[in-house]
C-alpha atoms as a PDB file:
ATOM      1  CA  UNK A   1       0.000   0.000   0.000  1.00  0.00           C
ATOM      2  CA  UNK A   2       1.295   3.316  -1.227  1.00  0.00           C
ATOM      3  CA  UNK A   3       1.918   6.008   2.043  1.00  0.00           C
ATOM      4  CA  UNK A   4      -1.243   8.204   0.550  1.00  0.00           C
ATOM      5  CA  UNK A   5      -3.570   5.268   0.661  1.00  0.00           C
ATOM      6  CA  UNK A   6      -2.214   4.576   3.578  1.00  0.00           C
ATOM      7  CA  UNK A   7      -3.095   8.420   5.173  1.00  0.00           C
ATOM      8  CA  UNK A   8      -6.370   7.807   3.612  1.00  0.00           C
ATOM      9  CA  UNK A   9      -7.322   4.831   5.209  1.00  0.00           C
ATOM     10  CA  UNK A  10      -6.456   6.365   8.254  1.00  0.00           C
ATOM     11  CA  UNK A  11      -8.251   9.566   7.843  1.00  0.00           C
ATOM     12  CA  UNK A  12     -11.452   6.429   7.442  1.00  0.00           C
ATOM     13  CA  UNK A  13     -10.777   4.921  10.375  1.00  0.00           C
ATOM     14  CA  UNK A  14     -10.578   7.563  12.689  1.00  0.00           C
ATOM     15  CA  UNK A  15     -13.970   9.179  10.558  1.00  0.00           C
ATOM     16  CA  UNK A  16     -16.474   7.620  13.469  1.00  0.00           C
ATOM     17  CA  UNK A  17     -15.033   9.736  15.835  1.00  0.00           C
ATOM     18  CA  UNK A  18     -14.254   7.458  18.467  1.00  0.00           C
ATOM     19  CA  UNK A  19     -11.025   6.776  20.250  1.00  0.00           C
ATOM     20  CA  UNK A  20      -8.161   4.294  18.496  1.00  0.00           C
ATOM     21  CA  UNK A  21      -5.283   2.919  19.455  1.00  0.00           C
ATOM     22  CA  UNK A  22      -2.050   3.242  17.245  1.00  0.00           C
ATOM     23  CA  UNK A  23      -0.979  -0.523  17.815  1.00  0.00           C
ATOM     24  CA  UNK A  24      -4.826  -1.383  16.529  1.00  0.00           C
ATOM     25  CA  UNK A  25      -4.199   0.515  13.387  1.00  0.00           C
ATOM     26  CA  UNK A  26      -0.886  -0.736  12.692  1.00  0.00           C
ATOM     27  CA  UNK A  27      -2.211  -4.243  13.058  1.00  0.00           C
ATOM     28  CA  UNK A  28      -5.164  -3.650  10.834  1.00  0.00           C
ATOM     29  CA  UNK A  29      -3.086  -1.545   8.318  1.00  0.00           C
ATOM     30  CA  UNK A  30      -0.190  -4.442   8.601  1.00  0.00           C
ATOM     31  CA  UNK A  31       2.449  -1.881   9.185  1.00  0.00           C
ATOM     32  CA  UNK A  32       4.750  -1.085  12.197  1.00  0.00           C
ATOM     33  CA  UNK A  33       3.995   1.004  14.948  1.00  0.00           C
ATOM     34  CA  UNK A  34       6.589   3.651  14.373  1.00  0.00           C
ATOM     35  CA  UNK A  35       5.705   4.034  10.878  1.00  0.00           C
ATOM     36  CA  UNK A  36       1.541   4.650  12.614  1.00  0.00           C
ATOM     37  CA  UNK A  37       2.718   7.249  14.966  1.00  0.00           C
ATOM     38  CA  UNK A  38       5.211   8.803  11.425  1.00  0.00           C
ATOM     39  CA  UNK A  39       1.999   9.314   9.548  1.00  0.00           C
ATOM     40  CA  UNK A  40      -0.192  10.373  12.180  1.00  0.00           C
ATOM     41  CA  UNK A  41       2.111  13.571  12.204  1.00  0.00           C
ATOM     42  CA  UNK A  42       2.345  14.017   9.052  1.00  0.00           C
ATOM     43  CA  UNK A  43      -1.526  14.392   8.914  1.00  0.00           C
ATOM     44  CA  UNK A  44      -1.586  16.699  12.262  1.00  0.00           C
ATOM     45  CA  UNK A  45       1.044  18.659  10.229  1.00  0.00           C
ATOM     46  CA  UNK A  46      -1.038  19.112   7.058  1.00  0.00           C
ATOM     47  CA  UNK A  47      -4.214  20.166   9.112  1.00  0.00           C
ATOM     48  CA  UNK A  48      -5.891  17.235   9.614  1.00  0.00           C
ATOM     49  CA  UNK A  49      -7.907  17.964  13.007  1.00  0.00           C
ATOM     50  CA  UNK A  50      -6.338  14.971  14.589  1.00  0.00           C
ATOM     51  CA  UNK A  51      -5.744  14.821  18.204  1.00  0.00           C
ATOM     52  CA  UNK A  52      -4.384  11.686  20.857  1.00  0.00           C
ATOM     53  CA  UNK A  53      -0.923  10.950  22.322  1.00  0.00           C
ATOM     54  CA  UNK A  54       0.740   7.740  22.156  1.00  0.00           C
ATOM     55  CA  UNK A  55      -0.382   5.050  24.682  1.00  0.00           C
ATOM     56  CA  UNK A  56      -3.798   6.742  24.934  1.00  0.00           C
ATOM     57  CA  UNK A  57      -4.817   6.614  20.950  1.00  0.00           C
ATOM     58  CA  UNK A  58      -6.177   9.232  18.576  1.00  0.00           C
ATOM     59  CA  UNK A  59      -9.016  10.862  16.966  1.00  0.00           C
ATOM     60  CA  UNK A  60     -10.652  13.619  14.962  1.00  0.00           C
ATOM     61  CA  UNK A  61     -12.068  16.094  16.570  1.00  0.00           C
ATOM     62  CA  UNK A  62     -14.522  17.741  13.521  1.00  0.00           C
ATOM     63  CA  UNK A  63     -15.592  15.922  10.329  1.00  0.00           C
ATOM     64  CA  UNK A  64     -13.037  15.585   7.220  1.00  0.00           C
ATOM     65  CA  UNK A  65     -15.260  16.587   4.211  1.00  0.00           C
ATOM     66  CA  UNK A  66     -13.607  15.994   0.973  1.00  0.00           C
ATOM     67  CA  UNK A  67     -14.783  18.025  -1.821  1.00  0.00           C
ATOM     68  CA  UNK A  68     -17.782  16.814  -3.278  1.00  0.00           C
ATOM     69  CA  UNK A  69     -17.669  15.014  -6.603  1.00  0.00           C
ATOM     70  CA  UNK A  70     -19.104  16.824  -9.385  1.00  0.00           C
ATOM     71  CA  UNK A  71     -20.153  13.471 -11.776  1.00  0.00           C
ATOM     72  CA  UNK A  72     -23.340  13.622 -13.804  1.00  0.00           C
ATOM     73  CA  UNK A  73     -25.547  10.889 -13.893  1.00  0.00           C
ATOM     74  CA  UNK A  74     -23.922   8.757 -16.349  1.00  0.00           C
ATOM     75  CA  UNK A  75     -20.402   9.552 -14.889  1.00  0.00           C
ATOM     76  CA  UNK A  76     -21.751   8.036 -11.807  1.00  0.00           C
ATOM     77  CA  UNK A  77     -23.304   5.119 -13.894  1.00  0.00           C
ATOM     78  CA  UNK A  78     -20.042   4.558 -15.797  1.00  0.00           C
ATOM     79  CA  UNK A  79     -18.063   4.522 -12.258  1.00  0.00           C
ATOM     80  CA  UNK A  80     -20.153   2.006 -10.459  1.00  0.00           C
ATOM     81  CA  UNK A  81     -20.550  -0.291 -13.751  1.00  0.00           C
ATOM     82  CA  UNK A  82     -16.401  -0.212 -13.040  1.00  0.00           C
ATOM     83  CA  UNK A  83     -16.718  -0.771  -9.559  1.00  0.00           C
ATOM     84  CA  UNK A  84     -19.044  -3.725 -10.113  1.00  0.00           C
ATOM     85  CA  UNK A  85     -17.001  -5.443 -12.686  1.00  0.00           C
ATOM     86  CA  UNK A  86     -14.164  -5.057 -10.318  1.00  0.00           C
ATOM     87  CA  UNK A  87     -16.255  -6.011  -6.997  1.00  0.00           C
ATOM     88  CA  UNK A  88     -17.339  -9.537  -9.062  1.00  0.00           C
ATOM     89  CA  UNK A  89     -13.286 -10.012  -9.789  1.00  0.00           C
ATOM     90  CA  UNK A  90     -11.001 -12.897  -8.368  1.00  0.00           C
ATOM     91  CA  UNK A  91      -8.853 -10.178  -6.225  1.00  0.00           C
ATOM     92  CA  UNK A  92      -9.926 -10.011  -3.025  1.00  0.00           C
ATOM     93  CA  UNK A  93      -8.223  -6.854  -2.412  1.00  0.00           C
ATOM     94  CA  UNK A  94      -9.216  -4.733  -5.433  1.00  0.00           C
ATOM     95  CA  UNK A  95     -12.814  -6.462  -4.038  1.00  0.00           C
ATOM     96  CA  UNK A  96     -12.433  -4.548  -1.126  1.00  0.00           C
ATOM     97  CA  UNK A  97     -11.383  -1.161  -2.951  1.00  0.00           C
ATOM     98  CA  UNK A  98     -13.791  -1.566  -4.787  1.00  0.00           C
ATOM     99  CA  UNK A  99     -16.691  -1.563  -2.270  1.00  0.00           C
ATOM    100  CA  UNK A 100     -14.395   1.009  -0.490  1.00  0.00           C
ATOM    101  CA  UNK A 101     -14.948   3.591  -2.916  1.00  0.00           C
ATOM    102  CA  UNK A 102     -18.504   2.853  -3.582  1.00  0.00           C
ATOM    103  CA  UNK A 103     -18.865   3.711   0.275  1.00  0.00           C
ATOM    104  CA  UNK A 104     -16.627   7.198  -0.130  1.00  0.00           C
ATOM    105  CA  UNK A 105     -18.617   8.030  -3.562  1.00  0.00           C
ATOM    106  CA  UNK A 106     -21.912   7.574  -1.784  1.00  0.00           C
ATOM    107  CA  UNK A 107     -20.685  10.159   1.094  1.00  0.00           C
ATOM    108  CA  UNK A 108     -18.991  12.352  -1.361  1.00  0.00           C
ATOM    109  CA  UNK A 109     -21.949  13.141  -3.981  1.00  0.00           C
ATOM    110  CA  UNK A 110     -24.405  15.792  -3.415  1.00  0.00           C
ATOM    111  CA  UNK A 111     -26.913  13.583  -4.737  1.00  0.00           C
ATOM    112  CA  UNK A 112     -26.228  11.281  -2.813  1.00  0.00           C
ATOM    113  CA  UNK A 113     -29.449  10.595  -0.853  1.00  0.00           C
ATOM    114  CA  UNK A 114     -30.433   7.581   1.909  1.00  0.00           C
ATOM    115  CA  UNK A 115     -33.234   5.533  -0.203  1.00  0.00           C
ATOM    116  CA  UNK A 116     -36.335   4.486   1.420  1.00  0.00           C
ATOM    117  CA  UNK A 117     -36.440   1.563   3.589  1.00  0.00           C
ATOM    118  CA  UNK A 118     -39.112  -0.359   1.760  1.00  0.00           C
ATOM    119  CA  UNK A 119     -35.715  -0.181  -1.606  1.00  0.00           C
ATOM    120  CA  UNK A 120     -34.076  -2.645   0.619  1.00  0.00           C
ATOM    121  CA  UNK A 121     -30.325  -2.394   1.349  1.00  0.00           C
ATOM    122  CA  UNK A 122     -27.026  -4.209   0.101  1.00  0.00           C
ATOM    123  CA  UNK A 123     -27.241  -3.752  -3.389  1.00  0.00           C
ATOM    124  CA  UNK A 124     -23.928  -2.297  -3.588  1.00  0.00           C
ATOM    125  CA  UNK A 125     -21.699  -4.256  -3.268  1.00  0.00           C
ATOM    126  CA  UNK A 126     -22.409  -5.586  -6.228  1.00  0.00           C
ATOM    127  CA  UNK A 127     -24.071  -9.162  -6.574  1.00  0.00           C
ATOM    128  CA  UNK A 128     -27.187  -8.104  -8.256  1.00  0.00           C
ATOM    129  CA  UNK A 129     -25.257  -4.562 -10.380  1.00  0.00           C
ATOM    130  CA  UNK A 130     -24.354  -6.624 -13.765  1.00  0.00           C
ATOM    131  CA  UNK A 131     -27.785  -7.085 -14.344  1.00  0.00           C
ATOM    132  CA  UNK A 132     -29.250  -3.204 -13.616  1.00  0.00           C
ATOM    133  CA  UNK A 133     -26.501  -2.435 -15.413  1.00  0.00           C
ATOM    134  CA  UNK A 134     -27.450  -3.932 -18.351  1.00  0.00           C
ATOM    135  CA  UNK A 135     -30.784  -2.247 -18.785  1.00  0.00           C
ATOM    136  CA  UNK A 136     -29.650   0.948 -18.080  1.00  0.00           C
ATOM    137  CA  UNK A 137     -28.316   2.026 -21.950  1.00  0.00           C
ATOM    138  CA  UNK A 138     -32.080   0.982 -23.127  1.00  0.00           C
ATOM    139  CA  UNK A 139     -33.605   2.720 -20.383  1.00  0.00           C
ATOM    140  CA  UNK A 140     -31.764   5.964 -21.086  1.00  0.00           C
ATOM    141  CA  UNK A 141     -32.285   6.324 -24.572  1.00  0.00           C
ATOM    142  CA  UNK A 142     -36.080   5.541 -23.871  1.00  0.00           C
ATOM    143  CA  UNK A 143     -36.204   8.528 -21.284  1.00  0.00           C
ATOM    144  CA  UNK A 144     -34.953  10.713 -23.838  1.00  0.00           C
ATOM    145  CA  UNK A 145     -37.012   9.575 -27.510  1.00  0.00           C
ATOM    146  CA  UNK A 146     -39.755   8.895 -25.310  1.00  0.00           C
ATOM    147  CA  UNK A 147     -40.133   5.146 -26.093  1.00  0.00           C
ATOM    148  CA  UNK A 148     -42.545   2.471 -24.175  1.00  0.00           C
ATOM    149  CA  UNK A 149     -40.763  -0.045 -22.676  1.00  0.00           C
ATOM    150  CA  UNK A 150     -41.969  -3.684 -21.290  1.00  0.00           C
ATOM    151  CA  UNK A 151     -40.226  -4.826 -18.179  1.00  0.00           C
ATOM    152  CA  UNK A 152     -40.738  -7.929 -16.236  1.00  0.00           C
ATOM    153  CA  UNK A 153     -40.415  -6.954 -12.719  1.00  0.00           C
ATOM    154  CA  UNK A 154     -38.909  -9.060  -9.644  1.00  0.00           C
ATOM    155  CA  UNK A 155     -40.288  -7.346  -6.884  1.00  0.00           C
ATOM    156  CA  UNK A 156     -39.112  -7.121  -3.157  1.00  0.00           C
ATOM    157  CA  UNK A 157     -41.910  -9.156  -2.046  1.00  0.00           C
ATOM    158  CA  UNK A 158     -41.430 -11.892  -4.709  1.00  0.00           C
ATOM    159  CA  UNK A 159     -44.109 -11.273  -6.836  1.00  0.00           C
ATOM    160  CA  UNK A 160     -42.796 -11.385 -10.962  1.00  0.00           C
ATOM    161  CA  UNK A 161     -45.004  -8.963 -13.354  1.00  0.00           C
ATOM    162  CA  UNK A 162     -45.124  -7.798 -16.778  1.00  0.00           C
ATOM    163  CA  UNK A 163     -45.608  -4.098 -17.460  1.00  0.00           C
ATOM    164  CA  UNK A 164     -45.767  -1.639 -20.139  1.00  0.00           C
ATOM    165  CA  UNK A 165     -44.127   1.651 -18.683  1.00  0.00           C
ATOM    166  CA  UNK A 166     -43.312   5.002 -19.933  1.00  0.00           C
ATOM    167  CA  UNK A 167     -40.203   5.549 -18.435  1.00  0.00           C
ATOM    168  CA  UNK A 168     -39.184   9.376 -17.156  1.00  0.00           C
ATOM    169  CA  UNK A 169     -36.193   9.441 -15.156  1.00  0.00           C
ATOM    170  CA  UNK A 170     -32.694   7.519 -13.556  1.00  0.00           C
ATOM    171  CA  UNK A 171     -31.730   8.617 -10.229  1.00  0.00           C
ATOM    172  CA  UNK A 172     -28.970   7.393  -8.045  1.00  0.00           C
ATOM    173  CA  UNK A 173     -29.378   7.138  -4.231  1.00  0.00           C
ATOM    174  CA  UNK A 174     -26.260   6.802  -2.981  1.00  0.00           C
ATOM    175  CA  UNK A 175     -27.027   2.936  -3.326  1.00  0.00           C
ATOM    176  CA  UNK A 176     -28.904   2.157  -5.326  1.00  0.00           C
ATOM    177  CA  UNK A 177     -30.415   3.432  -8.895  1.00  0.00           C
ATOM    178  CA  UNK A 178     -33.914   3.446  -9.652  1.00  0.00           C
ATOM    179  CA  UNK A 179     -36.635   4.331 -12.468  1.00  0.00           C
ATOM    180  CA  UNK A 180     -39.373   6.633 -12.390  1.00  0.00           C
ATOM    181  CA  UNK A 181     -42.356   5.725 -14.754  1.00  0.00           C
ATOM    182  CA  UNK A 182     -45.994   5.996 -15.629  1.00  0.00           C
ATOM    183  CA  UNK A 183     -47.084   2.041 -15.252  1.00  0.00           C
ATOM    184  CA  UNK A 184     -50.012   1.745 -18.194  1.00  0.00           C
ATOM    185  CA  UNK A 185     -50.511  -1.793 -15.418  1.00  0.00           C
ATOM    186  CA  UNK A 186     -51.130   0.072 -12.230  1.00  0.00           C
ATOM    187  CA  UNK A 187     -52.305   3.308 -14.350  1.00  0.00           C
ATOM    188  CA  UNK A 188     -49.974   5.311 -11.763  1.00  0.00           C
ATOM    189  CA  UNK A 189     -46.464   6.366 -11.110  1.00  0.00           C
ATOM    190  CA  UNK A 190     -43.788   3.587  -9.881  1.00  0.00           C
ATOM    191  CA  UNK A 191     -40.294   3.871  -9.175  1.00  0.00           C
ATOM    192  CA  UNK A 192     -38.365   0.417  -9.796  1.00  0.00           C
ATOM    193  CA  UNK A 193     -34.870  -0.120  -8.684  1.00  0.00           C
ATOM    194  CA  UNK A 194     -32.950  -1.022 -11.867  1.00  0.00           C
ATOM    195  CA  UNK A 195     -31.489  -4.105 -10.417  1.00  0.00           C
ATOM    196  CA  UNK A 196     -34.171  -6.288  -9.798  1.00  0.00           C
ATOM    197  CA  UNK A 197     -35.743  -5.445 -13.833  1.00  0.00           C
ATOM    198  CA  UNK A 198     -35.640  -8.952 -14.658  1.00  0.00           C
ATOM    199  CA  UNK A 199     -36.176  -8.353 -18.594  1.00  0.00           C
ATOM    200  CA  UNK A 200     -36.088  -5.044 -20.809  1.00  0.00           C
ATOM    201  CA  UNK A 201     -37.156  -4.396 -24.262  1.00  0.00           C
ATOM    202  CA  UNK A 202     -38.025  -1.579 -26.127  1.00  0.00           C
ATOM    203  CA  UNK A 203     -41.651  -1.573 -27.751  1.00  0.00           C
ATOM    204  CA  UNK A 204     -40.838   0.486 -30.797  1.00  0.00           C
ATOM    205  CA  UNK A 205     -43.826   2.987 -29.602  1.00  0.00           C
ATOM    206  CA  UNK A 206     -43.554   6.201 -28.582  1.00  0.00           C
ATOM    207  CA  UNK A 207     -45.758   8.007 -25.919  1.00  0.00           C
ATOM    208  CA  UNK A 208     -47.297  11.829 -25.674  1.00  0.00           C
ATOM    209  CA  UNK A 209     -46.386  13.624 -22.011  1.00  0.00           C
ATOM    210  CA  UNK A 210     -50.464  14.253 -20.857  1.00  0.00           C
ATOM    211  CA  UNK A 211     -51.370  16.036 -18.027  1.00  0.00           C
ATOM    212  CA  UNK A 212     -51.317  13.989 -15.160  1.00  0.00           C
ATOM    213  CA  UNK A 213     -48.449  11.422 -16.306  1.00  0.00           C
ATOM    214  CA  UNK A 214     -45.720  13.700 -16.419  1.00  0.00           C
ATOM    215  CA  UNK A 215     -42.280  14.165 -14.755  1.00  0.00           C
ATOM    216  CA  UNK A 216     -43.410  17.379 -13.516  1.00  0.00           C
ATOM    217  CA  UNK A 217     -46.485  15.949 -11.784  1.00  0.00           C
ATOM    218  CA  UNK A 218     -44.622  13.262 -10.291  1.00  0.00           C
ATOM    219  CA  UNK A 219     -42.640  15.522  -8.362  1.00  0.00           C
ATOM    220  CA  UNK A 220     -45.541  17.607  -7.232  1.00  0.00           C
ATOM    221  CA  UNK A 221     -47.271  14.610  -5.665  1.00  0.00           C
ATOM    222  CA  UNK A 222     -44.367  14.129  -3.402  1.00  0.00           C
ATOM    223  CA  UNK A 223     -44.215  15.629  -0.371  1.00  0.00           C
ATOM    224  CA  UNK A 224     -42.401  19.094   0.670  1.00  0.00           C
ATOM    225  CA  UNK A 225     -39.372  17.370   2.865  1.00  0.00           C
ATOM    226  CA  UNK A 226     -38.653  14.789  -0.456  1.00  0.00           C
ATOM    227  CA  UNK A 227     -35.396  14.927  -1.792  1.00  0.00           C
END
């Protein structure tokens, strides 16, 4: 591990603001003491509100905030398609960066948002991301020309259906991505998370924006406090 990852992962550990011990991080880090307590002051030196003495252990005394990442949509979709292909590898470390840096994204992105409970949790890491992925191009050139698309649909619950949707916009929550549509099943707005979209194909027909079915009226249904 190069010294700067090395000051990263330190900076990580000591982010939950409790108290550590130098020998703790030197074991988990698998370097010496000395060379611990060498980059602890190199990070006190460069600002880094770290505080502790040796025998007693350290910690930061504000938040580190890195600056936040300023990806679009598909630069975030084009990074985590990475990080999954990486994540499903045979190298247990770059495994571990991987899901690392899925963790620091999520914290780093302003639109980065907690998704609802009733999502689910644990899609990233990434058992379940090859197949989102996969829908994703179709789903994005359907947003923009308009285009009805027929899913089949693997909800949380269990239940497998077969809708015709007019899709209307990709969002990313931090952890996982989902579709907003106008389900012609349900004759109502759904959001789907892009990872459990069993099947995806484009119908060929292309829908009108009425009143009522709209982007725009989606987000007025939702209330005030929604992100």
């Amino acid at each position: 591990m190069r010294r700067s990852e090395r000051l990263a992962e330190i900076i990580e550990i000591l982010r939950d603001g409790r108290l550590h011990r130098a020998q703790d991080m030197a074991e988990r880090l698998e370097v010496s003491l000395r060379t611990i307590y060498r980059d602890l002051e190199t990070l006190i030196a460069t600002g880094i509100p770290v505080e502790g003495a040796r025998g007693l252990g350290y910690m930061l005394r504000e938040p580190v905030l890195f600056s936040a990442l300023n990806l679009s949509l598909t630069e975030l979709e084009a990074l985590h398609l990475g990080m999954a292909i990486v994540a499903e590898g045979a190298d247990p470390e770059l495994q571990e960066a991987a899901q690392s840096l899925a963790r620091k994204v999520a914290q780093a992105a302003p639109i980065a948002r907690e998704a609802p409970p009733r999502w689910g949790h644990g899609v990233y890491p990434f058992t379940r991301a090859r197949a989102g992925f996969a829908h994703m191009p179709l789903l994005r050139r359907a947003i923009r020309g308009r285009e009805l698309v027929e899913i089949t649909y693997h909800a949380l619950e269990g239940t497998v259906t077969t809708r015709e949707i007019q899709p209307l916009q990709m969002e990313y929550w931090g952890a996982v991505w989902t579709l907003t549509s106008w389900c012609r099943l349900r004759t109502g707005f759904r959001v789907f998370r892009t990872d459990r979209i069993v099947a995806c194909r484009g119908t060929g027909q292309h829908f009108e924006v009425v009143a009522g079915q709209s982007l725009a009226d989606y987000l007025a249904m939702l209330p005030e406090e929604s992100p």
